[in-house]
C-alpha atoms as a PDB file:
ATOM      1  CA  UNK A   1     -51.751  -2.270 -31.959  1.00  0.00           C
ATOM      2  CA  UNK A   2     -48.363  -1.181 -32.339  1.00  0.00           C
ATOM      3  CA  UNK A   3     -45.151  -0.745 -31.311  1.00  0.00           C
ATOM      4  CA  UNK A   4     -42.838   2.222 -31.519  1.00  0.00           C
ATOM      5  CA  UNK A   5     -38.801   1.716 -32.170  1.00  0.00           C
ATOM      6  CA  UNK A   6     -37.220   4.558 -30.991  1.00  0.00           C
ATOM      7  CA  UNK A   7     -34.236   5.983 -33.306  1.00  0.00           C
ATOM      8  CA  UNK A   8     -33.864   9.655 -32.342  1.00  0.00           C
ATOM      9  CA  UNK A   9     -34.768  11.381 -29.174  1.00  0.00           C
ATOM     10  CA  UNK A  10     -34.711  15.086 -27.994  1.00  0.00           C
ATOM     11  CA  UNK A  11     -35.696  16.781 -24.633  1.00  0.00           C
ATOM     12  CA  UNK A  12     -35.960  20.411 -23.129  1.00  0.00           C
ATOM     13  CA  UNK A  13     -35.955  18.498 -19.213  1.00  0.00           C
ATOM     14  CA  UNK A  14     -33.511  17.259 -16.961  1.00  0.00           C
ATOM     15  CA  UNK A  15     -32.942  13.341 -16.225  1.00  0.00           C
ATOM     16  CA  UNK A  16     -34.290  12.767 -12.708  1.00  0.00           C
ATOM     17  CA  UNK A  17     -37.340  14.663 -13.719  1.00  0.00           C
ATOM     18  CA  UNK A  18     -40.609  14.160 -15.455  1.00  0.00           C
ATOM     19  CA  UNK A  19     -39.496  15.425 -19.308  1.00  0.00           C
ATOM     20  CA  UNK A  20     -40.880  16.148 -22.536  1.00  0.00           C
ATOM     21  CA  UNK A  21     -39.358  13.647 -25.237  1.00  0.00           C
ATOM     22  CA  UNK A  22     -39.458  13.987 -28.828  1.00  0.00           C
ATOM     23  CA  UNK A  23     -39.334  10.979 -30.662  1.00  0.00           C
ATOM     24  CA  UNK A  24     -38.242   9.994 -34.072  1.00  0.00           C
ATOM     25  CA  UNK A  25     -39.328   6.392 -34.737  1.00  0.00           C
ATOM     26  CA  UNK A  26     -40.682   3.326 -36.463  1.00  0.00           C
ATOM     27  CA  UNK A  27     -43.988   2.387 -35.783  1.00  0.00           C
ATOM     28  CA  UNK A  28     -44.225  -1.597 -36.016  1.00  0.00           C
ATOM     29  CA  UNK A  29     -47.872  -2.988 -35.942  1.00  0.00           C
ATOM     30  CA  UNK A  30     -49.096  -6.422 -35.721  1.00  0.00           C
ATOM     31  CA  UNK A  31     -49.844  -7.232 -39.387  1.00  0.00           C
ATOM     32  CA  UNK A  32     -46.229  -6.771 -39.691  1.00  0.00           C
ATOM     33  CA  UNK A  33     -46.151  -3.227 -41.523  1.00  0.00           C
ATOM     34  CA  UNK A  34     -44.289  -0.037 -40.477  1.00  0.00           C
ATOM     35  CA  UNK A  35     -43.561   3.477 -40.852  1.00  0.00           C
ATOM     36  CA  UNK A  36     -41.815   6.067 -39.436  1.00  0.00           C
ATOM     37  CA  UNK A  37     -42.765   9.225 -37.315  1.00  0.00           C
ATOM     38  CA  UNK A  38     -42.417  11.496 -34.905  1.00  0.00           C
ATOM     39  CA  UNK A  39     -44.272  11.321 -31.095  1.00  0.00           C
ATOM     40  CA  UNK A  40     -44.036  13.524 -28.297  1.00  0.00           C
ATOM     41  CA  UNK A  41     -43.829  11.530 -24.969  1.00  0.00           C
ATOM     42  CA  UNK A  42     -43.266  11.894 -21.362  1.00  0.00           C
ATOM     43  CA  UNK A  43     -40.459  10.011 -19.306  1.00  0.00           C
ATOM     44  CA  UNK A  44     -40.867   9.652 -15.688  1.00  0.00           C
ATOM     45  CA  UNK A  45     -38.193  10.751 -13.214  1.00  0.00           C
ATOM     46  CA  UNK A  46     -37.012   6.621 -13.626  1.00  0.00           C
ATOM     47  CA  UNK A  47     -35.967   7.254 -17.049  1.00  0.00           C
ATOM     48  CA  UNK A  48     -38.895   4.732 -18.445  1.00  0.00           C
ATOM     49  CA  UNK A  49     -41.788   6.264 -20.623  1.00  0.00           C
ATOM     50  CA  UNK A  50     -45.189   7.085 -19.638  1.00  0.00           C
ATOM     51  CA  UNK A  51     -47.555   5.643 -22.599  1.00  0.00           C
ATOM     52  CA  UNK A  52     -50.957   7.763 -22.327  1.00  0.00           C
ATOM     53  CA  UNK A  53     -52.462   5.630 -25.587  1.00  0.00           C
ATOM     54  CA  UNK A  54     -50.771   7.881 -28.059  1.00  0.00           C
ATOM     55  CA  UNK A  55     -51.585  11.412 -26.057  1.00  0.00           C
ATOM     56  CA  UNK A  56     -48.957  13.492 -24.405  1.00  0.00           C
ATOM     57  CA  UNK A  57     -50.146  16.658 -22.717  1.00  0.00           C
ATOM     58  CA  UNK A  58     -47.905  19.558 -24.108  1.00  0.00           C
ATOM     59  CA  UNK A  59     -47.919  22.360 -21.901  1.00  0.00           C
ATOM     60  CA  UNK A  60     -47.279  25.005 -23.900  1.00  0.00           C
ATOM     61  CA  UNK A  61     -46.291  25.519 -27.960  1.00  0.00           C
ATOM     62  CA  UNK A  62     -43.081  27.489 -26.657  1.00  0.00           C
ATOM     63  CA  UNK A  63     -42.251  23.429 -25.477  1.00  0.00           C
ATOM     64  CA  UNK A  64     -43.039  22.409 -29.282  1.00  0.00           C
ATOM     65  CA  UNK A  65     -41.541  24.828 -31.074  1.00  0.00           C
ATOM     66  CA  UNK A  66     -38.137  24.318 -28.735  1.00  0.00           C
ATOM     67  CA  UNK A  67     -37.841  20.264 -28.887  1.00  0.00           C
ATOM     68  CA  UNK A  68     -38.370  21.006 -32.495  1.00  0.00           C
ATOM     69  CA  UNK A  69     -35.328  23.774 -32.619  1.00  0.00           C
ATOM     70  CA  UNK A  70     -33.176  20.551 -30.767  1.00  0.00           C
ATOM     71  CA  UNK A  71     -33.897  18.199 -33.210  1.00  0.00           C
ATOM     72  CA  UNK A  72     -33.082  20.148 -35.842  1.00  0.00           C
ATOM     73  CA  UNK A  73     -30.159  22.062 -34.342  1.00  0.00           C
ATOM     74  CA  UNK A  74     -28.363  18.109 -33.406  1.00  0.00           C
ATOM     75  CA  UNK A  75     -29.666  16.794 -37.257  1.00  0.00           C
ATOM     76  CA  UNK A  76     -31.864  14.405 -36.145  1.00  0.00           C
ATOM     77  CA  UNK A  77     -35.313  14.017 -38.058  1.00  0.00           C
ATOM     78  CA  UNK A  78     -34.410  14.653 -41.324  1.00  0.00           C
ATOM     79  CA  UNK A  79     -36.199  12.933 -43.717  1.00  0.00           C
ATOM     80  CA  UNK A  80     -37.403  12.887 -47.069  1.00  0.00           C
ATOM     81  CA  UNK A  81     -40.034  10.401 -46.402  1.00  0.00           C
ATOM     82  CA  UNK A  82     -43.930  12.354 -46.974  1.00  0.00           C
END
């Protein structure tokens, strides 16, 4: 199992609504290793997450490609990491 620290977070939705997130992150597991990624994640109209074991339904790529444009537009998610 893990657990995911959230550093960076983008959205395309309004608070108050279900929203696409986009996550930058550390991914902490139980044997006590972790590494850092991205997720894609829904929050619920109550601001808390909706955990769907690791799956978030996208709805389309034109929601990708803009939480993507966000990120990068604010300089979040740069990393040199591979």
């Amino acid at each position: 199992m893990a657990r995911f620290k959230i550093l960076h977070e983008v959205t395309n939705g309004e608070v108050g609504n279900w929203h696409l997130c986009f996550q930058w992150g550390i991914y902490l597991y139980d044997n006590g290793e972790a590494e850092s990624g991205y997720r894609f994640i829904w929050r619920r109209p109550d601001g808390t997450l909706q955990a769907a074991r690791g799956q978030a339904r996208i709805p389309s790529a034109t929601d990708i490609f803009e939480l993507i444009q966000l990120s990068t537009q604010k300089g979040l998610f740069i990393t040199t990491e591979k």
